[in-house]
PDB file of N, CA and C in Angstrom:
ATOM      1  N   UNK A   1     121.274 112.034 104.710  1.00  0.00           N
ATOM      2  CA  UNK A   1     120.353 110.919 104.801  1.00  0.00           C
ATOM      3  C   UNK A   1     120.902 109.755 103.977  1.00  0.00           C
ATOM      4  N   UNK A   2     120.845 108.923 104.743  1.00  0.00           N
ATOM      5  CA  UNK A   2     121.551 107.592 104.420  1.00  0.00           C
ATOM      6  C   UNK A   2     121.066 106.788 102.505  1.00  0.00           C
ATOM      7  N   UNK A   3     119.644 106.754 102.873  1.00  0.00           N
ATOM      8  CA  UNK A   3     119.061 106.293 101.197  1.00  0.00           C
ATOM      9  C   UNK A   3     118.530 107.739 100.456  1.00  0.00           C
ATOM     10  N   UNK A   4     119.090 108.994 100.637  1.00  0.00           N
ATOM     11  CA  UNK A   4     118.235 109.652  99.975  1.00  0.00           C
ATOM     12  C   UNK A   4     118.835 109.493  98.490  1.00  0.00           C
ATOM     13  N   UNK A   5     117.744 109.674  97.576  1.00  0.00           N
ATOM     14  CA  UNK A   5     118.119 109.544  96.204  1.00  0.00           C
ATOM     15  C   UNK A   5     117.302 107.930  95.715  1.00  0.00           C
ATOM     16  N   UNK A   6     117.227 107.100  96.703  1.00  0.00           N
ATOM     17  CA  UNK A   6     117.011 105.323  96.618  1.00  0.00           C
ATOM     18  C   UNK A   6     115.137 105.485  96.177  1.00  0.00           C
ATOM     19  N   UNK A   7     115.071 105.122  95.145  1.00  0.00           N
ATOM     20  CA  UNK A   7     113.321 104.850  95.145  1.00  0.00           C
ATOM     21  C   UNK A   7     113.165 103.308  95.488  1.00  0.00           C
ATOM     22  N   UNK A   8     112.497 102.758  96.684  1.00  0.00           N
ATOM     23  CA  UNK A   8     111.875 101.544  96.876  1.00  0.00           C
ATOM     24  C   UNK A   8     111.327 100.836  97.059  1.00  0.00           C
ATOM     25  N   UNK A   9     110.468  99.889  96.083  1.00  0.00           N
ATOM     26  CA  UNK A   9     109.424  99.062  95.709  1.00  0.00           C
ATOM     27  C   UNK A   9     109.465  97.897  97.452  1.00  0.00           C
ATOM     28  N   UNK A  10     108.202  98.477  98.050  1.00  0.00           N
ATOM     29  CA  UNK A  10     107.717  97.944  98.907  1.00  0.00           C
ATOM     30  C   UNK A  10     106.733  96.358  98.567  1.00  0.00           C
ATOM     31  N   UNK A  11     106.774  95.170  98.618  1.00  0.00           N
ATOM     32  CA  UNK A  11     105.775  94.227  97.745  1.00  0.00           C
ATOM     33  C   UNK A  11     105.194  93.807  99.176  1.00  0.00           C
ATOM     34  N   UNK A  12     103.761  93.369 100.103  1.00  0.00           N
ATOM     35  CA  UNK A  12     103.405  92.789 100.804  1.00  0.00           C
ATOM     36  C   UNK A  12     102.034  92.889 100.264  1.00  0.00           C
ATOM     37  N   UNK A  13     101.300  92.117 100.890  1.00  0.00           N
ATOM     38  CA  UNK A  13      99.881  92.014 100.568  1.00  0.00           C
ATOM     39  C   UNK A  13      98.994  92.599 101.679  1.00  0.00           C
ATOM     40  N   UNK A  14      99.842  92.942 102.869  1.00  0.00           N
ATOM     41  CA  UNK A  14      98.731  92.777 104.045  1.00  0.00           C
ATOM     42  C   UNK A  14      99.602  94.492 104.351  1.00  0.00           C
ATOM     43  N   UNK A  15      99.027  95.531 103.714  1.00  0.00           N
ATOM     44  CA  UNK A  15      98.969  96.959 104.191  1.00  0.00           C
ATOM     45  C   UNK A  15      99.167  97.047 105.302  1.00  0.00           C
ATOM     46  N   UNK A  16      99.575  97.024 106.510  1.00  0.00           N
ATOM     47  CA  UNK A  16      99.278  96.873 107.751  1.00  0.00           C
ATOM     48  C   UNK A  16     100.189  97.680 108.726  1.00  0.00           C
ATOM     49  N   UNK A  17     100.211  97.910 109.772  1.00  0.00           N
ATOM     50  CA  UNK A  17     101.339  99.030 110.983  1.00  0.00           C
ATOM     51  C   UNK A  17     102.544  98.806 110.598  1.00  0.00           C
ATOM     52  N   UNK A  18     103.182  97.480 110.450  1.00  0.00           N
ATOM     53  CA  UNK A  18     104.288  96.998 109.672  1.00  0.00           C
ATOM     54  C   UNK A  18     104.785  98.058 108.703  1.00  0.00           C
ATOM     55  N   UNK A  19     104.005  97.625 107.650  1.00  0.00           N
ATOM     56  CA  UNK A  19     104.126  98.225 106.319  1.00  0.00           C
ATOM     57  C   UNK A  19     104.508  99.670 106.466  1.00  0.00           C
ATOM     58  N   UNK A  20     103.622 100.183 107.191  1.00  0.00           N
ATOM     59  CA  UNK A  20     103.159 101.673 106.969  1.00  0.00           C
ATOM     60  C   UNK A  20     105.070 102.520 107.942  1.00  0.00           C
ATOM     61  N   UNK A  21     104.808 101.545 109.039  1.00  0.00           N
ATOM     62  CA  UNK A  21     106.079 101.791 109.622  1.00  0.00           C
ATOM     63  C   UNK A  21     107.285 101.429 108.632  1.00  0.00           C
ATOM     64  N   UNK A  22     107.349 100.639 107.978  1.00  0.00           N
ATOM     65  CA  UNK A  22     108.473 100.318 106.832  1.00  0.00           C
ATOM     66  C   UNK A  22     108.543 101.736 106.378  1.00  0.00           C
ATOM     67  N   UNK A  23     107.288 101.905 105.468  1.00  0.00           N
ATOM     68  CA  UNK A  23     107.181 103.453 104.681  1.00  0.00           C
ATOM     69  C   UNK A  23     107.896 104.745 105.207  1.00  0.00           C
ATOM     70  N   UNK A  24     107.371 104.801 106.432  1.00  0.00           N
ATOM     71  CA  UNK A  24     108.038 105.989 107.366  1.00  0.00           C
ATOM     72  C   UNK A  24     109.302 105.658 107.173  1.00  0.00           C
ATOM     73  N   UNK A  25     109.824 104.982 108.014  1.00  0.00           N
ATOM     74  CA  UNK A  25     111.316 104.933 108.508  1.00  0.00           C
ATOM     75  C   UNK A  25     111.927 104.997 107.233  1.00  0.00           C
ATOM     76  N   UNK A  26     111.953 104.395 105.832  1.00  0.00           N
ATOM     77  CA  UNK A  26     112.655 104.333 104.271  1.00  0.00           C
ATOM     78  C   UNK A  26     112.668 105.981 104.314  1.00  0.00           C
ATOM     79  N   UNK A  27     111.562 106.652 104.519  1.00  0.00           N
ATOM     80  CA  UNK A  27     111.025 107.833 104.135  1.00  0.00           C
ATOM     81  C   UNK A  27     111.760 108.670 104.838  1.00  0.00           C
ATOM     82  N   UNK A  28     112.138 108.849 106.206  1.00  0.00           N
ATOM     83  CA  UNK A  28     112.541 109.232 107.265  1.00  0.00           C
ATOM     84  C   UNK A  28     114.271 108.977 106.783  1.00  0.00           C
ATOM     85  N   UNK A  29     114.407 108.058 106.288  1.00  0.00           N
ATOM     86  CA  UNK A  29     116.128 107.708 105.888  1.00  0.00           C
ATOM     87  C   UNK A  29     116.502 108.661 104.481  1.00  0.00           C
ATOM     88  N   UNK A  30     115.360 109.482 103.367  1.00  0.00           N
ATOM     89  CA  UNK A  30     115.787 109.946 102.680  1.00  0.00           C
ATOM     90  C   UNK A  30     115.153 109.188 101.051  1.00  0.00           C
ATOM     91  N   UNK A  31     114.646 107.968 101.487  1.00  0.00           N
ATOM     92  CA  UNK A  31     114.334 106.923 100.528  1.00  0.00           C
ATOM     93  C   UNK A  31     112.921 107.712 100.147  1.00  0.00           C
ATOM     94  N   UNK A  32     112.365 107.132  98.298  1.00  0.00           N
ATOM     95  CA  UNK A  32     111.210 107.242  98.300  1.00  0.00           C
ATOM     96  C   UNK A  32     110.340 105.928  98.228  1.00  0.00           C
ATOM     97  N   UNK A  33     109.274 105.567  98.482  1.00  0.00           N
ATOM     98  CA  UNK A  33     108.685 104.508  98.421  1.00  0.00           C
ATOM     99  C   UNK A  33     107.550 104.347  97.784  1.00  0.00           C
ATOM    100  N   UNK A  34     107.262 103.441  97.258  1.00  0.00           N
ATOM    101  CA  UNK A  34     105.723 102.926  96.386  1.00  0.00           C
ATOM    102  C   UNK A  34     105.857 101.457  96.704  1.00  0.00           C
ATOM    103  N   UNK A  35     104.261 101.282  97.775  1.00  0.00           N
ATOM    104  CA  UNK A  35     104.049  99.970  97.918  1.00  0.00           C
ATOM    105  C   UNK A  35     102.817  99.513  97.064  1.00  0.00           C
ATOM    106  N   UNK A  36     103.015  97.744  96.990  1.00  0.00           N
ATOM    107  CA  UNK A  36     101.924  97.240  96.456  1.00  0.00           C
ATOM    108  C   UNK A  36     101.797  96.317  96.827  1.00  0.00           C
ATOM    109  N   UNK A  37     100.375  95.213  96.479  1.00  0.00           N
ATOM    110  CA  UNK A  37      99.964  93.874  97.072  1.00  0.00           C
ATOM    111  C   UNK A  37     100.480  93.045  96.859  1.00  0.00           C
ATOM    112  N   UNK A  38     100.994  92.783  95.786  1.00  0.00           N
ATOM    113  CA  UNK A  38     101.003  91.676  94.939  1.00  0.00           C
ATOM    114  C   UNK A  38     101.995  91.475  93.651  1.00  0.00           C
ATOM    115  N   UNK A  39     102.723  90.372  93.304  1.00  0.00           N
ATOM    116  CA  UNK A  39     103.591  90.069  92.472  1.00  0.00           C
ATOM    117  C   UNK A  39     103.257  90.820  90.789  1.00  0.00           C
ATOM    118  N   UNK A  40     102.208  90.423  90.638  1.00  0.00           N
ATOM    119  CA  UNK A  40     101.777  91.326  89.176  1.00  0.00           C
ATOM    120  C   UNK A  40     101.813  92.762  89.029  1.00  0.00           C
ATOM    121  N   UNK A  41     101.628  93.163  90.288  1.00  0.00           N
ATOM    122  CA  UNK A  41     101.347  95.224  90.028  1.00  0.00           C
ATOM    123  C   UNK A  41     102.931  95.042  90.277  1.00  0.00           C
ATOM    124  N   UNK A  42     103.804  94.319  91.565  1.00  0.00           N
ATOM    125  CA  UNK A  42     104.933  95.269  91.080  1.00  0.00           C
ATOM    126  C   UNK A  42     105.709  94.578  90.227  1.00  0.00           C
ATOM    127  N   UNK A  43     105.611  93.551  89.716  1.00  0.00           N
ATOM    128  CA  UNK A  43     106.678  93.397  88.260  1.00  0.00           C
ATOM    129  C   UNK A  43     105.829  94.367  87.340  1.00  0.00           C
ATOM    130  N   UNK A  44     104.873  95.132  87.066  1.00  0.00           N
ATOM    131  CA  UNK A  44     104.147  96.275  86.294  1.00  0.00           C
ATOM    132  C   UNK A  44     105.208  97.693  86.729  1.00  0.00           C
ATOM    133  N   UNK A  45     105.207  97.683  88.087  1.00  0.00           N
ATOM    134  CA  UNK A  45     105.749  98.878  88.495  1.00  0.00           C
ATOM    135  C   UNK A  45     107.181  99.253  88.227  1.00  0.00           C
ATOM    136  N   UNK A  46     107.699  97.750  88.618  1.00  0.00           N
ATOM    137  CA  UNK A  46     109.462  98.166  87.964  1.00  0.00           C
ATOM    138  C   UNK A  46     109.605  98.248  86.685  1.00  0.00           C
ATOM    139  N   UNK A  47     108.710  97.927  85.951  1.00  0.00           N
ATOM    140  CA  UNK A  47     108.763  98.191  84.445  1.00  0.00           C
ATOM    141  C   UNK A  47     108.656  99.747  83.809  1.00  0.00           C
ATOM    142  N   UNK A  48     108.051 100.517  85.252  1.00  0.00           N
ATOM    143  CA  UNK A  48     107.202 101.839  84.831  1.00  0.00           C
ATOM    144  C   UNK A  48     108.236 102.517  85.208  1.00  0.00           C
ATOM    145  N   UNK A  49     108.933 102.669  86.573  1.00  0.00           N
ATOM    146  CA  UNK A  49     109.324 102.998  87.757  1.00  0.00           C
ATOM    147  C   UNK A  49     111.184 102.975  87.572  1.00  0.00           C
ATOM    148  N   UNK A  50     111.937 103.443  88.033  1.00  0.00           N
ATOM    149  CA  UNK A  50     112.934 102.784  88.501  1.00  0.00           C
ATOM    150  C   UNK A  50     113.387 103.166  89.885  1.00  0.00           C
ATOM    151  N   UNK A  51     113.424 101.765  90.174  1.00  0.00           N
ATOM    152  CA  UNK A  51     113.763 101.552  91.878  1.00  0.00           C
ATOM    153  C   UNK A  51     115.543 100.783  92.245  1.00  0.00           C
ATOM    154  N   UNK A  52     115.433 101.497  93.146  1.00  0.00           N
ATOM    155  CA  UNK A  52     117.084 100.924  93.086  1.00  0.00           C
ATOM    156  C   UNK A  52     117.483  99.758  93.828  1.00  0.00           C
ATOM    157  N   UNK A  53     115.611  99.251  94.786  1.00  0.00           N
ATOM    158  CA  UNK A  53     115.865  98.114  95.424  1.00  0.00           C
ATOM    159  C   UNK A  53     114.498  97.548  95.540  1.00  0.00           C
ATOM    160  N   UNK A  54     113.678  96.716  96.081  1.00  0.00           N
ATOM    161  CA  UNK A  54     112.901  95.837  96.194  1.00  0.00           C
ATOM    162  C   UNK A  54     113.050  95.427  97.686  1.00  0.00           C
ATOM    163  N   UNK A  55     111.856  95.470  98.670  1.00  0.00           N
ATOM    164  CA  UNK A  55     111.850  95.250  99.920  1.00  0.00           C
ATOM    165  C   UNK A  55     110.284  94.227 100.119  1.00  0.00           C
ATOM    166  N   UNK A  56     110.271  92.947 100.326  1.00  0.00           N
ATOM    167  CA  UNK A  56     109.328  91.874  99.855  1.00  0.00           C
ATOM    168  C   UNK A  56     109.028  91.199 101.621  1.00  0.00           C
ATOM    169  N   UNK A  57     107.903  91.065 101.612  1.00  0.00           N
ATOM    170  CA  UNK A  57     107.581  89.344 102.394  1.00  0.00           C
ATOM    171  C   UNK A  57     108.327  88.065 101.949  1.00  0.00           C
ATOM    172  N   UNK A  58     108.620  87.179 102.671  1.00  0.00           N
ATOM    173  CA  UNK A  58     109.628  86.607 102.576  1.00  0.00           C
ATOM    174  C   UNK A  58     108.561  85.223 101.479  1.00  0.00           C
ATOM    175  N   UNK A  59     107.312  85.640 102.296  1.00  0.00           N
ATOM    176  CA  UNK A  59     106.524  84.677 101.402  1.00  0.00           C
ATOM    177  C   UNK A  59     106.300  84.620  99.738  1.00  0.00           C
ATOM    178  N   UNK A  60     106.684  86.156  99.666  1.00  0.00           N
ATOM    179  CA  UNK A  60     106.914  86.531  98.179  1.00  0.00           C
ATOM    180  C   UNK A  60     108.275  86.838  97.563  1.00  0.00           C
ATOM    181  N   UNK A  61     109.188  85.835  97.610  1.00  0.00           N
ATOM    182  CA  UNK A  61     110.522  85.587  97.406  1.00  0.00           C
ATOM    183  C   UNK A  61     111.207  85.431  95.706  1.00  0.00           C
ATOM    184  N   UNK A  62     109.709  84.975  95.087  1.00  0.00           N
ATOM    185  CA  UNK A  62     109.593  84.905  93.713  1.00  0.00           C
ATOM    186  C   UNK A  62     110.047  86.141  92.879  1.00  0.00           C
ATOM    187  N   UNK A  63     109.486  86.984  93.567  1.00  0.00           N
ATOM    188  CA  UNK A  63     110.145  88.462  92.945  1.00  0.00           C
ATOM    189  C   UNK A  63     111.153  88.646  92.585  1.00  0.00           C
ATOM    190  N   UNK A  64     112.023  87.516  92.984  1.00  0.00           N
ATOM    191  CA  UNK A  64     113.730  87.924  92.767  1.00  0.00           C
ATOM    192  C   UNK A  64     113.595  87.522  91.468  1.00  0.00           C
ATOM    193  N   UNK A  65     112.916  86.614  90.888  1.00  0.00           N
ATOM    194  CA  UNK A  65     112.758  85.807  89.445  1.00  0.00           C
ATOM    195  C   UNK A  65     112.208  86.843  88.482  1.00  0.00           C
ATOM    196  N   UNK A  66     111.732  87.721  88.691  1.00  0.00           N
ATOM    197  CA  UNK A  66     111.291  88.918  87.975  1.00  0.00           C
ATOM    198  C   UNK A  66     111.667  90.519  87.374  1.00  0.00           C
ATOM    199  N   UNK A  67     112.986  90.814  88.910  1.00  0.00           N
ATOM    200  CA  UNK A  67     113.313  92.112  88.177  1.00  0.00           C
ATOM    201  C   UNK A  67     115.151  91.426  88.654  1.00  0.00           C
ATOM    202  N   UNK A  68     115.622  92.569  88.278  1.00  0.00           N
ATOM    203  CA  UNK A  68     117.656  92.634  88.558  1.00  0.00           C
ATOM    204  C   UNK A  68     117.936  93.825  89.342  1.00  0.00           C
ATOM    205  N   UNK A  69     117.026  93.895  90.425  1.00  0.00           N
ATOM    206  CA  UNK A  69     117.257  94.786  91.532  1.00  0.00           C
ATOM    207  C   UNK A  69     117.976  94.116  92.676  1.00  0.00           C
ATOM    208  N   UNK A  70     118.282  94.792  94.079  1.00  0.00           N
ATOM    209  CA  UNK A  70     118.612  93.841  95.402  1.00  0.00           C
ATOM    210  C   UNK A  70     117.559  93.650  95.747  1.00  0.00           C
ATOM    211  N   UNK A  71     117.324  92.766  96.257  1.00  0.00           N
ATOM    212  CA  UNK A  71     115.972  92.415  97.177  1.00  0.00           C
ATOM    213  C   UNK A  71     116.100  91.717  98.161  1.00  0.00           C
ATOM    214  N   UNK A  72     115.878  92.618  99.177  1.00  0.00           N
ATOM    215  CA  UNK A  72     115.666  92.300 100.250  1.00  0.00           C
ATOM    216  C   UNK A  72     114.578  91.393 100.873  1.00  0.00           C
ATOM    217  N   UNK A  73     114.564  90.299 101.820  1.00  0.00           N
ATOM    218  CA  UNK A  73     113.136  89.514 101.810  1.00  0.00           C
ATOM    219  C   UNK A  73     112.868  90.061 103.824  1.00  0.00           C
ATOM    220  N   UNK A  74     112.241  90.185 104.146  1.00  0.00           N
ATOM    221  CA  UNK A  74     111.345  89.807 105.585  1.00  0.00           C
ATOM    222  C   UNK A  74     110.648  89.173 105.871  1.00  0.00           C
ATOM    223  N   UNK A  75     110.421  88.303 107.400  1.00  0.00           N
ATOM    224  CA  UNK A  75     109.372  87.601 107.463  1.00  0.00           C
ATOM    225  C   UNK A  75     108.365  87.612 107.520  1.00  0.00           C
ATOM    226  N   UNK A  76     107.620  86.553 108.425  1.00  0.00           N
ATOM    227  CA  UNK A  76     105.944  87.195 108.500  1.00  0.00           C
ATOM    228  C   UNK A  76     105.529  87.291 109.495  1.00  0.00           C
ATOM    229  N   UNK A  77     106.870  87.464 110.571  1.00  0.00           N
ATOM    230  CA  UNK A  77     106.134  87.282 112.418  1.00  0.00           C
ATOM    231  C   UNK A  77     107.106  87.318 113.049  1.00  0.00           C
ATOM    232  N   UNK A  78     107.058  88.071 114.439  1.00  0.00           N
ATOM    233  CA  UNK A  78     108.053  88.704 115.044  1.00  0.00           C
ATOM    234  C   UNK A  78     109.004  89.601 115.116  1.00  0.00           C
ATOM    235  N   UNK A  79     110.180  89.021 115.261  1.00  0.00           N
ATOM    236  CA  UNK A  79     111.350  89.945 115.428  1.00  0.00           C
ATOM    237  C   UNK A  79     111.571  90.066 113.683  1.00  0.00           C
ATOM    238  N   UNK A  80     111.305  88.929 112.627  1.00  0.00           N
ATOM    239  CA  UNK A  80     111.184  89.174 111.415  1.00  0.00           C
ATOM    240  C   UNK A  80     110.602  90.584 110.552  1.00  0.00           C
ATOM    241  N   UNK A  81     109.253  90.867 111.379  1.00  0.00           N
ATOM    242  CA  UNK A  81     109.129  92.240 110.685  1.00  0.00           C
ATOM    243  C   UNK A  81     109.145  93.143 111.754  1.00  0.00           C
ATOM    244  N   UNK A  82     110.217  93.758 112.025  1.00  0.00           N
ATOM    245  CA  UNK A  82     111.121  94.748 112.913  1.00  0.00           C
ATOM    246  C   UNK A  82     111.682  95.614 111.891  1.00  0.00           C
ATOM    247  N   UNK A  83     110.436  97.145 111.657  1.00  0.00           N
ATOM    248  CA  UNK A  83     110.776  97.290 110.404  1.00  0.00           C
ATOM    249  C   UNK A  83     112.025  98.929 110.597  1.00  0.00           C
ATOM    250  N   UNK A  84     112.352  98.431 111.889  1.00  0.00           N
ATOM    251  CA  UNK A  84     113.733  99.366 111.895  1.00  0.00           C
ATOM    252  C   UNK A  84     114.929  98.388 111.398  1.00  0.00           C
ATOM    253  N   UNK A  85     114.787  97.116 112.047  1.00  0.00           N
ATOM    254  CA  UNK A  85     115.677  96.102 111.697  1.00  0.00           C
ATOM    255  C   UNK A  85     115.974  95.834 109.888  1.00  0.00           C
ATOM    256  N   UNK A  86     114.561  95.763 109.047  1.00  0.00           N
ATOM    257  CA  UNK A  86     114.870  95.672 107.716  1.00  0.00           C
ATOM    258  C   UNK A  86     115.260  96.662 106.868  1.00  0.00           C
ATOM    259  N   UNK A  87     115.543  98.499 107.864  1.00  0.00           N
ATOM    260  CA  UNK A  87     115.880  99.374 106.937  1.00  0.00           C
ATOM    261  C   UNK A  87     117.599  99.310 107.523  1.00  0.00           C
ATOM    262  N   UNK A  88     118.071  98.736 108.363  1.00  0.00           N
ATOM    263  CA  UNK A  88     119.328  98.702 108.782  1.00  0.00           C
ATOM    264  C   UNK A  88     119.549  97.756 107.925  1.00  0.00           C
ATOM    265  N   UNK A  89     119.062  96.931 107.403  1.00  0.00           N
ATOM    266  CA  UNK A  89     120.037  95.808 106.224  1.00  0.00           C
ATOM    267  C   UNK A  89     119.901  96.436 105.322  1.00  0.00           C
ATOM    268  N   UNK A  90     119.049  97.352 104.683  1.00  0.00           N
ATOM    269  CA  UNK A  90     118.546  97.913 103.663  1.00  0.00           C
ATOM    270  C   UNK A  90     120.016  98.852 103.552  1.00  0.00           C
ATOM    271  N   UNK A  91     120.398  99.017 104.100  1.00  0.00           N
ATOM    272  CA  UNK A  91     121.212 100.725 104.032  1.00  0.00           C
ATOM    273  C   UNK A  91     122.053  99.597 103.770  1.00  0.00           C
ATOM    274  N   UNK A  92     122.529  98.389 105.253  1.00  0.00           N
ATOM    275  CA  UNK A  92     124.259  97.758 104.943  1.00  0.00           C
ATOM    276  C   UNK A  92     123.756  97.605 103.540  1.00  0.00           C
ATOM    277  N   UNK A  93     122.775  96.660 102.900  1.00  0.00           N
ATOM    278  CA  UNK A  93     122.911  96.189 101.310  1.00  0.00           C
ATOM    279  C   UNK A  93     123.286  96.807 100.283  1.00  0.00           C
ATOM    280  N   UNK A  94     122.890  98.573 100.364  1.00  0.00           N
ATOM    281  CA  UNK A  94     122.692  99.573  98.948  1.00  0.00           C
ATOM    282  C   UNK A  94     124.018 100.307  99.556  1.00  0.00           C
ATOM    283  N   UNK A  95     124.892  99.846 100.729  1.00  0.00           N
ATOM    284  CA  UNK A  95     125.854 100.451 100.827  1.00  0.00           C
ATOM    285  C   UNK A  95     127.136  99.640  99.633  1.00  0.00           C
ATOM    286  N   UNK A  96     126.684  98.445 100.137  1.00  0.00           N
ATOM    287  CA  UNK A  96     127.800  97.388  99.815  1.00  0.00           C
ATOM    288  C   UNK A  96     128.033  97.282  98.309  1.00  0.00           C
ATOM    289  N   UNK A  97     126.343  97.821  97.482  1.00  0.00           N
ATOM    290  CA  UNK A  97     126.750  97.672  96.182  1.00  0.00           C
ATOM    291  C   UNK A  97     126.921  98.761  95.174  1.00  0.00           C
TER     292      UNK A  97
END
């Protein structure tokens, strides 16, 4: 399995089929995951936690200003959250580094 071993901080606000499909497929690749709403719980969480990457709404981009993980951003519509599409960058990214 491609991310097994990878713990990764899911950040969106809107829980939703998206999301939940993100969860699976990370999960399904070997990855573990912990999502949350919002910028405050997970700069709390990487503090608690260690994650080896960060997977965000693109609307919440700020996050990069907060931890020294990769972070990955997605959009908020369409082919943007194609959440087979964001675990295939996910793997090229945690391959590359």
């Amino acid at each position: 399995m491609p991310l097994q071993g990878h713990n990764i901080l899911i950040v969106d606000p809107d829980i939703d089929g998206f999301v939940n499909d993100l969860q699976r497929l990370l999960g399904d690749a070997g990855a573990d995951t912990l999502v949350t709403r919002d910028l405050p719980t997970a700069r709390r969480r990487s503090e608690t936690f260690e994650f080896t990457a960060v997977v965000a709404r693109s609307d919440l981009s700020e996050i990069k200003d907060h931890v020294t993980l990769p972070t990955l951003l997605y959009g908020t519509r369409g082919a943007e959250r194609n959440a087979g599409a964001v675990v295939r960058r996910l793997k090229r990214r945690l391959s590359a580094s």
